[in-house]
N, C-alpha and C. Protein backbone atom coordinates (compact mmCIF):
# COMPACT_ATOMS: atom_id res chain seq x y z
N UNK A 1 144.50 135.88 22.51
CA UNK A 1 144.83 136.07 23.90
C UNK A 1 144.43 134.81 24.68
N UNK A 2 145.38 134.11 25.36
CA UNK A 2 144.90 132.86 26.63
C UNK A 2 143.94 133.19 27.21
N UNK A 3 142.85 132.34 27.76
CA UNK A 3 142.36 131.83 28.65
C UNK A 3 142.65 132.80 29.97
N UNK A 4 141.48 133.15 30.55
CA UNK A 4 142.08 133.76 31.95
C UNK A 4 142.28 132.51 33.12
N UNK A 5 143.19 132.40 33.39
CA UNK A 5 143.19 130.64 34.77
C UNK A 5 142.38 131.23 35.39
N UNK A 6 141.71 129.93 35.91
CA UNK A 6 140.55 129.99 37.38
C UNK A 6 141.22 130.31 38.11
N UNK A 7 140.62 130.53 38.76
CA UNK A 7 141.10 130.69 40.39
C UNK A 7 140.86 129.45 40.64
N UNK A 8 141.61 128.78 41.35
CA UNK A 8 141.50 127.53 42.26
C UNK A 8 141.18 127.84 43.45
N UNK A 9 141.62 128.92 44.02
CA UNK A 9 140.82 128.43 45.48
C UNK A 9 139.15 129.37 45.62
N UNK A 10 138.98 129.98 44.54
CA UNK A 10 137.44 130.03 44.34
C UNK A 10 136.63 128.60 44.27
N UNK A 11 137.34 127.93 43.21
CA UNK A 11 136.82 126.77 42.77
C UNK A 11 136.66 125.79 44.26
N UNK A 12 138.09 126.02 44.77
CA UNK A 12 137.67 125.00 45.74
C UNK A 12 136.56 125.36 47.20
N UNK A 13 136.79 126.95 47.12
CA UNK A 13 135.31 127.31 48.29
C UNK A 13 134.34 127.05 47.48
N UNK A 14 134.01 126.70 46.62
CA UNK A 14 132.27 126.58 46.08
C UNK A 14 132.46 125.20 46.76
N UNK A 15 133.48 123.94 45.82
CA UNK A 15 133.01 122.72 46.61
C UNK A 15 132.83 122.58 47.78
N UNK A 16 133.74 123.44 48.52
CA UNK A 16 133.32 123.34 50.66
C UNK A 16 131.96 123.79 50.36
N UNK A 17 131.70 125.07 50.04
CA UNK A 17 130.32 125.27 50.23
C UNK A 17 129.27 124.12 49.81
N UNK A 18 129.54 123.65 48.69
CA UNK A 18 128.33 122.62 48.21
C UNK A 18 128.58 121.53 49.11
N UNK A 19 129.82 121.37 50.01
CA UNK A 19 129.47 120.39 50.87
C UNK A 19 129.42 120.08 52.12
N UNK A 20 129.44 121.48 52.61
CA UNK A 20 129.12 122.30 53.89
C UNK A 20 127.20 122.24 53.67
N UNK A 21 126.48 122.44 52.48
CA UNK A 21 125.54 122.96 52.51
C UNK A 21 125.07 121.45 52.37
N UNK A 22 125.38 120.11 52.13
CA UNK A 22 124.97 118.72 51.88
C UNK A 22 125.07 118.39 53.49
N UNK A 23 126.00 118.64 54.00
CA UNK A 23 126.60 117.93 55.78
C UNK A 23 125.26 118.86 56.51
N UNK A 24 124.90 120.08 56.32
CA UNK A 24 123.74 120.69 57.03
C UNK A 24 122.60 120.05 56.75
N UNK A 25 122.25 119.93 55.49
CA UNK A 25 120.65 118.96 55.21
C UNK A 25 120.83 117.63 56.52
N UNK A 26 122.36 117.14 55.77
CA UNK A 26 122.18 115.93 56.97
C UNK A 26 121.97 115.83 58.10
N UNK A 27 122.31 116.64 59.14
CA UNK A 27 122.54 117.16 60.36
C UNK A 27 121.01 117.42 60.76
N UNK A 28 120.37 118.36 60.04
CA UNK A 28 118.90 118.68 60.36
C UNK A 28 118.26 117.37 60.19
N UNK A 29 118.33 116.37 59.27
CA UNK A 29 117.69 114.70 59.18
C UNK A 29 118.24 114.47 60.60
N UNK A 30 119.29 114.30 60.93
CA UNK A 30 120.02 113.35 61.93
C UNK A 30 119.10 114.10 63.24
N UNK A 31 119.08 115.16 63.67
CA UNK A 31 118.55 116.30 64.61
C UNK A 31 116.79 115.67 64.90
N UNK A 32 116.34 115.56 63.58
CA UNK A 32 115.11 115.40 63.65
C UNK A 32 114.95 113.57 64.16
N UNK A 33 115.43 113.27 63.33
CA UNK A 33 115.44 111.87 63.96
C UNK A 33 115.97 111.50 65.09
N UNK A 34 117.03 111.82 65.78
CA UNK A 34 117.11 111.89 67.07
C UNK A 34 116.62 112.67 68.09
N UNK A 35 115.44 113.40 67.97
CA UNK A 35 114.46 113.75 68.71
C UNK A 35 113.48 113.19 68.82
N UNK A 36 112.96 111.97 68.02
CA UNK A 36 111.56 111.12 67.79
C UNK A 36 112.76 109.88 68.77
N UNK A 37 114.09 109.56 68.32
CA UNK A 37 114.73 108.80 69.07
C UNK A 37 114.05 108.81 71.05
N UNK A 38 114.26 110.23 71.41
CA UNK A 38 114.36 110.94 72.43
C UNK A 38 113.09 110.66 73.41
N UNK A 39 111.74 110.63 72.12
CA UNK A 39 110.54 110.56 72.22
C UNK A 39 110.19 109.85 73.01
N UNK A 40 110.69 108.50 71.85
CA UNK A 40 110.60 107.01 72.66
C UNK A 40 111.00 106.48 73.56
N UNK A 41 112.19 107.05 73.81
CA UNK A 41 112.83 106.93 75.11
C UNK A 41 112.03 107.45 76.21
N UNK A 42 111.97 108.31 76.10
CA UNK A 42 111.00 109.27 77.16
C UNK A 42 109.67 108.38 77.58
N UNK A 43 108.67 107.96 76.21
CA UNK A 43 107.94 107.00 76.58
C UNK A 43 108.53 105.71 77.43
N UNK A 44 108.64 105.49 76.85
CA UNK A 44 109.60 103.34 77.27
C UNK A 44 109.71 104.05 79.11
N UNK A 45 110.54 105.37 79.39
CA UNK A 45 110.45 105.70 80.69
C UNK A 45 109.73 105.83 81.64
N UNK A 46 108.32 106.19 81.15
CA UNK A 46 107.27 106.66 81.59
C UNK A 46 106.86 105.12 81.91
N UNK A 47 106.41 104.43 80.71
CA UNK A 47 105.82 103.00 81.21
C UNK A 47 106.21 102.27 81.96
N UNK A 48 108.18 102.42 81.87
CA UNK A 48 108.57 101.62 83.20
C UNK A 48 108.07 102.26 84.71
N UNK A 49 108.51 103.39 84.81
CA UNK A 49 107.88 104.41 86.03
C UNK A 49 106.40 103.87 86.81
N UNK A 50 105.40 103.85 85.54
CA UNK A 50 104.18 103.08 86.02
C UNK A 50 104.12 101.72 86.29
N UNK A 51 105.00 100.89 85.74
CA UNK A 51 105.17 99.34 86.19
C UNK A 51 105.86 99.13 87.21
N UNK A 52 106.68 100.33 87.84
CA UNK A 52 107.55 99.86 89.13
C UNK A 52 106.28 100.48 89.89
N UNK A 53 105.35 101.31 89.64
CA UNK A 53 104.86 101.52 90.49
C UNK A 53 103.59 100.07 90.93
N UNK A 54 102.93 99.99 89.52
CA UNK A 54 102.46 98.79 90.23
C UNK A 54 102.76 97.42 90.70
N UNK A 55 104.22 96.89 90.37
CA UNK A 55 104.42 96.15 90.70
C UNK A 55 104.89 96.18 92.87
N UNK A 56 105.23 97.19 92.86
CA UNK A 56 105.17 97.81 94.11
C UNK A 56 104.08 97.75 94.85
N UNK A 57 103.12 98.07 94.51
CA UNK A 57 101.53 98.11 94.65
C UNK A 57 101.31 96.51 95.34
N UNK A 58 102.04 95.90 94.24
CA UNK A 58 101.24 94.23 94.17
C UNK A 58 102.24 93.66 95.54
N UNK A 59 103.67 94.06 95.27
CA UNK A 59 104.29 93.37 96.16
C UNK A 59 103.86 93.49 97.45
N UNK A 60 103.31 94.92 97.70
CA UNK A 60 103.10 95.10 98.96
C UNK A 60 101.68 94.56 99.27
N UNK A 61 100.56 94.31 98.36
CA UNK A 61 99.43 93.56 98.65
C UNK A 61 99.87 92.21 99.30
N UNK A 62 101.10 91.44 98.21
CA UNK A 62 101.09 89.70 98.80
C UNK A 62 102.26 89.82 100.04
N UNK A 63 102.45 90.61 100.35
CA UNK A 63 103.23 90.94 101.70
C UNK A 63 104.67 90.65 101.05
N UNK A 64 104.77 91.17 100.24
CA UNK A 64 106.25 90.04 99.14
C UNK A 64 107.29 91.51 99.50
N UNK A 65 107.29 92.59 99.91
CA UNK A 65 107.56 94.04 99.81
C UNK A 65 108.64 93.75 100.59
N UNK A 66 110.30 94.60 100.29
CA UNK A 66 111.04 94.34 101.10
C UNK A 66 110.92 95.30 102.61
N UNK A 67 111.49 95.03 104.06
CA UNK A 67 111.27 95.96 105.13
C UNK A 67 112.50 96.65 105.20
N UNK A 68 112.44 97.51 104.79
CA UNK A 68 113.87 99.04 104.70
C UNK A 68 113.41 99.76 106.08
């Protein structure tokens, strides 16, 4: 008696799945790393925030400050 044929489109949902389930690992890397991205940004923001403030500070000590 032959061979029973595969199913092909079984065959081919396992490969989506195995590469549905590879594109998710990635996604959670990419997710995580662009939240430490986010981090730094957030920092770098903060430090500028405090340097406009003191440079503000200073301008207005040497009278250098614009009059708005």
């Amino acid at each position: 008696m032959p061979e029973e044929p595969t199913n092909l489109v079984l065959e081919l949902l396992r490969r989506i799945d195995t590469k549905v389930d590879a594109l998710r690992d990635d996604m959670l890397e990419v997710k995580q790393r662009l939240s430490l991205v986010e981090e730094g940004v957030a920092i770098v923001h903060r430090r500028l925030d405090r340097l406009e403030i003191r440079v503000d500070r200073i301008e207005k000590r040497l009278g250098l400050a614009d009059a708005f």
